[in-house]
PDB file of N, CA and C in Angstrom:
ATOM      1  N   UNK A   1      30.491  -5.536   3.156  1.00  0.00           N
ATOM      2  CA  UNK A   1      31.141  -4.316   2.699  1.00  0.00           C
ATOM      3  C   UNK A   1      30.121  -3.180   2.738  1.00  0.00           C
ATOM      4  N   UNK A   2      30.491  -1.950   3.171  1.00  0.00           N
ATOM      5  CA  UNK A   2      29.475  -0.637   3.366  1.00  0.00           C
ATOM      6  C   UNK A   2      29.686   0.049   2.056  1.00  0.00           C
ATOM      7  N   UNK A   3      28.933   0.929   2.338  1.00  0.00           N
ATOM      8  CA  UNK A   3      28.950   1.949   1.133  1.00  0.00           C
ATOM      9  C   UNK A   3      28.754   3.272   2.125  1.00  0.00           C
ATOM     10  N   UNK A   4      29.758   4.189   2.483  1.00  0.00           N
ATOM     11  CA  UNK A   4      29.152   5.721   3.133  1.00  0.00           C
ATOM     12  C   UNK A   4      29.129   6.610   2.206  1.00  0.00           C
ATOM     13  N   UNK A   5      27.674   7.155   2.661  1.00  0.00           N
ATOM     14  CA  UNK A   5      27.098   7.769   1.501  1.00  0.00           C
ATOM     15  C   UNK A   5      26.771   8.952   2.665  1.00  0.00           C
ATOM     16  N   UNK A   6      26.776  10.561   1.987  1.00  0.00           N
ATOM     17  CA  UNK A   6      26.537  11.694   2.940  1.00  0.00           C
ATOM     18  C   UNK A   6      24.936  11.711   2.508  1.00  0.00           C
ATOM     19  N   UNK A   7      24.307  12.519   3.377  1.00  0.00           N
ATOM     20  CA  UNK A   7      23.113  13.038   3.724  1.00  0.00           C
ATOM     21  C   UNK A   7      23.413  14.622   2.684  1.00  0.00           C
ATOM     22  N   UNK A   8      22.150  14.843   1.861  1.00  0.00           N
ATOM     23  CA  UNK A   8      22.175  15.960   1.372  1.00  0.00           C
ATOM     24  C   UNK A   8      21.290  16.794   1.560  1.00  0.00           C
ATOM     25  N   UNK A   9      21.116  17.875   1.773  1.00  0.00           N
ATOM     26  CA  UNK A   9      20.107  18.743   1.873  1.00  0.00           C
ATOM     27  C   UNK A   9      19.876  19.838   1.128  1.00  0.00           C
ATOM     28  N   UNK A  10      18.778  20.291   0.532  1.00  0.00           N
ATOM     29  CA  UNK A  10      18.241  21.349  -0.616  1.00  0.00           C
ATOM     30  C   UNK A  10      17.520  21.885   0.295  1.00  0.00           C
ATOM     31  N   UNK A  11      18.028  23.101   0.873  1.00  0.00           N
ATOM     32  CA  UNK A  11      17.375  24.419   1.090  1.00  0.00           C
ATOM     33  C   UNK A  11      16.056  25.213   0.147  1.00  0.00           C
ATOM     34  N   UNK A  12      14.779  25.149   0.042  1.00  0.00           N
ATOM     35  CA  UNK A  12      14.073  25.829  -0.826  1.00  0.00           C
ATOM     36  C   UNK A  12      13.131  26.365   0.204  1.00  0.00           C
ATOM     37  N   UNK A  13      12.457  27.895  -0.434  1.00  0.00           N
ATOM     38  CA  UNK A  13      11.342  28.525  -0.229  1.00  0.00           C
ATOM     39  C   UNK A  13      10.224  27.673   0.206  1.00  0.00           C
ATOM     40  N   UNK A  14       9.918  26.521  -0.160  1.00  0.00           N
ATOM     41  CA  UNK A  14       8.961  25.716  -0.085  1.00  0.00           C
ATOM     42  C   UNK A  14       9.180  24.569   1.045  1.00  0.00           C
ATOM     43  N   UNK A  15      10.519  24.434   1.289  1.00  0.00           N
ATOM     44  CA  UNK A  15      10.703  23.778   2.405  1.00  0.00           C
ATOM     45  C   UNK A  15      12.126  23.139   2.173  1.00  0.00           C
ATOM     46  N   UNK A  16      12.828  22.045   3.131  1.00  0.00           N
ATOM     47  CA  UNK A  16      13.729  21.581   2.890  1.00  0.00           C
ATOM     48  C   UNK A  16      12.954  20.097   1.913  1.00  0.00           C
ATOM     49  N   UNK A  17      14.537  19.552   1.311  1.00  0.00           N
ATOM     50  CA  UNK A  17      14.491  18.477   0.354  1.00  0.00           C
ATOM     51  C   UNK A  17      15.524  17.632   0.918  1.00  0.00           C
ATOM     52  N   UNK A  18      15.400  16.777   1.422  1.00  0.00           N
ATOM     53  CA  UNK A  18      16.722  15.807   1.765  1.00  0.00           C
ATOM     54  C   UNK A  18      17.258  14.255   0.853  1.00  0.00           C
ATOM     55  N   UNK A  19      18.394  14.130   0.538  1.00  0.00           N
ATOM     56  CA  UNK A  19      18.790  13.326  -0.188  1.00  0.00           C
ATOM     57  C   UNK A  19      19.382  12.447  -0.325  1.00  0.00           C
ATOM     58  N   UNK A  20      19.145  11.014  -0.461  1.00  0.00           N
ATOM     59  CA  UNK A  20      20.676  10.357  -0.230  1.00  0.00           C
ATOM     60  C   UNK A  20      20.667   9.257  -1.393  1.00  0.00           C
ATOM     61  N   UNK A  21      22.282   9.495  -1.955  1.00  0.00           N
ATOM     62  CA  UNK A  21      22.185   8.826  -3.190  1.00  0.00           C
ATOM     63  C   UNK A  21      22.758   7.616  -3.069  1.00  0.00           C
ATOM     64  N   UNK A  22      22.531   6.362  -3.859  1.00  0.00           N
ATOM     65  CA  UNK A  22      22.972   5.249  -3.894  1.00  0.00           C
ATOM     66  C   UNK A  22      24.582   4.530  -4.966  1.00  0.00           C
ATOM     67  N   UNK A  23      25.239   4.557  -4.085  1.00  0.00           N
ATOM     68  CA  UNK A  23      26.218   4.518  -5.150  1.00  0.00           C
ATOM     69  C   UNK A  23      26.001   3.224  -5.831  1.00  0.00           C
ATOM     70  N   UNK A  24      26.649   3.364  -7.743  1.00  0.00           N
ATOM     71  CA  UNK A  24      26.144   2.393  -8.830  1.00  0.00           C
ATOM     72  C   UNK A  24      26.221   1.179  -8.648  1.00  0.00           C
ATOM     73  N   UNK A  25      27.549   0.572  -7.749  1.00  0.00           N
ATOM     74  CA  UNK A  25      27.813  -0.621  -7.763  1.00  0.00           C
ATOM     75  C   UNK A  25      26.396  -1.437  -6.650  1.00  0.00           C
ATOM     76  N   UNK A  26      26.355  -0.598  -6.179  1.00  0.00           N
ATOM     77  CA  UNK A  26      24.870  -1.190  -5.198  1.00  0.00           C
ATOM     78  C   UNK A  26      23.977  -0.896  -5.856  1.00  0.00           C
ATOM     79  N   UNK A  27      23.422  -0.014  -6.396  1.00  0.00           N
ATOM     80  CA  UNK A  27      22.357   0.029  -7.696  1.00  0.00           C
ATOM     81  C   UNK A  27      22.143  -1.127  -8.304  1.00  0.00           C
ATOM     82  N   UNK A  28      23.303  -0.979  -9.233  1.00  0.00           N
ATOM     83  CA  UNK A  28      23.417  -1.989 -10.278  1.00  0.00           C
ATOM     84  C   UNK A  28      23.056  -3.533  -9.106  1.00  0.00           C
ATOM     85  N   UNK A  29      23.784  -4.134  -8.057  1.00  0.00           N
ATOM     86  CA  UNK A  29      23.560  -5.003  -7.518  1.00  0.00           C
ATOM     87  C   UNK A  29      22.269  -5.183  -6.976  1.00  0.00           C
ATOM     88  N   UNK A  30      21.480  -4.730  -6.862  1.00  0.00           N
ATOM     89  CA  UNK A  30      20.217  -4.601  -6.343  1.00  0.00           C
ATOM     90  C   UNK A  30      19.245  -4.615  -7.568  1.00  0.00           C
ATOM     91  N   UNK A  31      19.760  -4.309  -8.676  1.00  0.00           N
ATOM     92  CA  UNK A  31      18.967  -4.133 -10.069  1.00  0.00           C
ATOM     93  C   UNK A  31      17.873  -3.565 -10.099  1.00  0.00           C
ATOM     94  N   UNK A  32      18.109  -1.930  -9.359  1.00  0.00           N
ATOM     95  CA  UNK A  32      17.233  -1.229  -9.073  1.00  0.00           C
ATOM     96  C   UNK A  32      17.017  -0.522 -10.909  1.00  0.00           C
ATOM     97  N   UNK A  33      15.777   0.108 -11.153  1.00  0.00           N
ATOM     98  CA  UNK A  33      15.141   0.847 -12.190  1.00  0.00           C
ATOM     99  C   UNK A  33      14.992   2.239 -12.156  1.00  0.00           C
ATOM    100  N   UNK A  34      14.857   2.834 -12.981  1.00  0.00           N
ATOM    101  CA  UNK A  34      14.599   4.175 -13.160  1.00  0.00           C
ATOM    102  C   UNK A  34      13.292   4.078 -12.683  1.00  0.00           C
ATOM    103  N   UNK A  35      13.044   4.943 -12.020  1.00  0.00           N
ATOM    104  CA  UNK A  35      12.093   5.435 -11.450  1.00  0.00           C
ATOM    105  C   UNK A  35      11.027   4.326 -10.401  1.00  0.00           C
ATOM    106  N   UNK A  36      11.366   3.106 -10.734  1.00  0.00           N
ATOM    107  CA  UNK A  36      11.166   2.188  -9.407  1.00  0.00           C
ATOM    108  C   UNK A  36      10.649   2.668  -7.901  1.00  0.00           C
ATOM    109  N   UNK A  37       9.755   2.375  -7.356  1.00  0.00           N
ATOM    110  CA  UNK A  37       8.796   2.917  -6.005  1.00  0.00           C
ATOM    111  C   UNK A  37      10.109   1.711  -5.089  1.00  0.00           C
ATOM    112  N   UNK A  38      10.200   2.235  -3.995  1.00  0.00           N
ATOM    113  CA  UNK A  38      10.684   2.081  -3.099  1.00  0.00           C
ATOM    114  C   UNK A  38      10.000   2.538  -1.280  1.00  0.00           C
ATOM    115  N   UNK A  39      10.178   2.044  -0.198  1.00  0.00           N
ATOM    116  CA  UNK A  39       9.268   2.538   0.670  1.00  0.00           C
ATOM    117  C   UNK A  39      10.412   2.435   1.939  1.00  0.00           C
ATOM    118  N   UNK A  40      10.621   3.370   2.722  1.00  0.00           N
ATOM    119  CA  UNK A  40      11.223   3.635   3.296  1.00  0.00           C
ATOM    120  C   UNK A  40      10.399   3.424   5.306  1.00  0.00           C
ATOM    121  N   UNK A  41      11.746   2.953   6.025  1.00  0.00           N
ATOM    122  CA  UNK A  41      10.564   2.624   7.700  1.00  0.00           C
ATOM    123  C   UNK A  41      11.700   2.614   8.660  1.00  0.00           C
ATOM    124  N   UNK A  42      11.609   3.547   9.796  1.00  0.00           N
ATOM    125  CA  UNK A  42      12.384   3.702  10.734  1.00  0.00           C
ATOM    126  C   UNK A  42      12.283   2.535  12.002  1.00  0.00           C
ATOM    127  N   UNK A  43      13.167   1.783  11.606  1.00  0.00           N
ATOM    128  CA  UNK A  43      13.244   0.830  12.762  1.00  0.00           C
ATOM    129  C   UNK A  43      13.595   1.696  13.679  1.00  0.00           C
ATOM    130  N   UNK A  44      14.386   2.184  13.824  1.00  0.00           N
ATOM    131  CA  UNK A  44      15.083   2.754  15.257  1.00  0.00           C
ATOM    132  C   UNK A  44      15.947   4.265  14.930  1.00  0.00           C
ATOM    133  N   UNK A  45      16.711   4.769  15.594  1.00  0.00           N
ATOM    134  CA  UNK A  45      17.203   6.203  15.373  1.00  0.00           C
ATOM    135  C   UNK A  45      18.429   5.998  14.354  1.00  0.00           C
ATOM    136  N   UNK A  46      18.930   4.762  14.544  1.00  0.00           N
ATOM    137  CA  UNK A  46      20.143   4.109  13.876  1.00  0.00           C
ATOM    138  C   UNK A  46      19.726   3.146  12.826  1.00  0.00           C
ATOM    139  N   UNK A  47      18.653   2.908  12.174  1.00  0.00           N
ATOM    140  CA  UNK A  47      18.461   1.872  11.494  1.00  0.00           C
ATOM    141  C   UNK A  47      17.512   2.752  10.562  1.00  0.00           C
ATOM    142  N   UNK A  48      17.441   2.679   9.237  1.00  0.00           N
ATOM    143  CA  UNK A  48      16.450   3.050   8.394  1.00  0.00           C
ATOM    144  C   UNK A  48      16.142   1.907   7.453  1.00  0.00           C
ATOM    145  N   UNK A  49      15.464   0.861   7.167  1.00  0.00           N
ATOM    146  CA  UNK A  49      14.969   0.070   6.322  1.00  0.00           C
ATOM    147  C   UNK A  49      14.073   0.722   5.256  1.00  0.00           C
ATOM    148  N   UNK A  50      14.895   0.285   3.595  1.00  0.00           N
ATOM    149  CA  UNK A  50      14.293   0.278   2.621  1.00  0.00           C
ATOM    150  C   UNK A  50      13.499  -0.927   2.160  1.00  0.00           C
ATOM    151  N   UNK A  51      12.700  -0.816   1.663  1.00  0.00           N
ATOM    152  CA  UNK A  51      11.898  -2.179   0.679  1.00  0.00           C
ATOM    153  C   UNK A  51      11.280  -1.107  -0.209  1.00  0.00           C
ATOM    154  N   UNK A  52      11.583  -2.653  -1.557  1.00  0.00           N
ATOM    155  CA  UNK A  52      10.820  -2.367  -2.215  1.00  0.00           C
ATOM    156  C   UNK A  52       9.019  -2.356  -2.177  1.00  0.00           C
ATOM    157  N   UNK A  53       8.858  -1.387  -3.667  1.00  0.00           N
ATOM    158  CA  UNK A  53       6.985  -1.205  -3.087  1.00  0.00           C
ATOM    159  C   UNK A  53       6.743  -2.047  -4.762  1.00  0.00           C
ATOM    160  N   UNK A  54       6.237  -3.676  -3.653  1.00  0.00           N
ATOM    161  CA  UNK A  54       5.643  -4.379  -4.835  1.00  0.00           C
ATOM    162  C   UNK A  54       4.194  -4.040  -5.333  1.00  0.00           C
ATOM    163  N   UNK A  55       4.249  -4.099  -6.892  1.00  0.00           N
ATOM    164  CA  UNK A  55       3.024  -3.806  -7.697  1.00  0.00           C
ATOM    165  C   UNK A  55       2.307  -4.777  -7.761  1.00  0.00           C
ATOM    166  N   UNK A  56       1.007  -4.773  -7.570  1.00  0.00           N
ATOM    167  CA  UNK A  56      -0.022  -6.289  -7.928  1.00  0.00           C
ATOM    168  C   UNK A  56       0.207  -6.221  -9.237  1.00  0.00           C
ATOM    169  N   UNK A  57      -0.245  -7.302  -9.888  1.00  0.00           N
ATOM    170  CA  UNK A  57      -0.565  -7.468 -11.336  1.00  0.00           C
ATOM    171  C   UNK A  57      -1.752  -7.244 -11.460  1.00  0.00           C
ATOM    172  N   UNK A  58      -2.290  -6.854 -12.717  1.00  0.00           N
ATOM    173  CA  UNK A  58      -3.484  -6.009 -12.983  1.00  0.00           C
ATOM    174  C   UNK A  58      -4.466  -7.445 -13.262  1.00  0.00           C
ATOM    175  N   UNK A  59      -5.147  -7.619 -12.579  1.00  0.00           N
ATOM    176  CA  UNK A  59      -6.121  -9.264 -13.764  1.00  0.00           C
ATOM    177  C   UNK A  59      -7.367  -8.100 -14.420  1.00  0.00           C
ATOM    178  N   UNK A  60      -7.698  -9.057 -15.662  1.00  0.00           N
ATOM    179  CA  UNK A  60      -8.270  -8.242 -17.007  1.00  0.00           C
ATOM    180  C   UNK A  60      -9.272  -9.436 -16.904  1.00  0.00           C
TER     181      UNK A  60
END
């Protein structure tokens, strides 16, 4: 099952901002976090792959 989601764009003085939001039910299914690192990689012109950006654990 897809999810189409539009492309957004913020026009600013400083440059453009582009956006694309995740709708909740895939959120929630993914058990993504507030503010969670994520890393983004262009397979191809048609393909954009997300992964997550795993944290080491700190050893003390």
């Amino acid at each position: 099952m897809g999810y189409p989601t539009k492309i957004q764009l913020i026009s600013r003085k400083k440059g453009n901002q582009w956006y694309v939001n995740f709708p909740n039910a895939l959120a929630e299914a993914m058990n993504f976090k507030k503010g969670e690192t994520v890393e983004w990689e262009v397979e191809s012109l048609t393909v954009l792959k997300m992964s997550r950006k795993v944290e080491k654990a700190v050893k003390e």
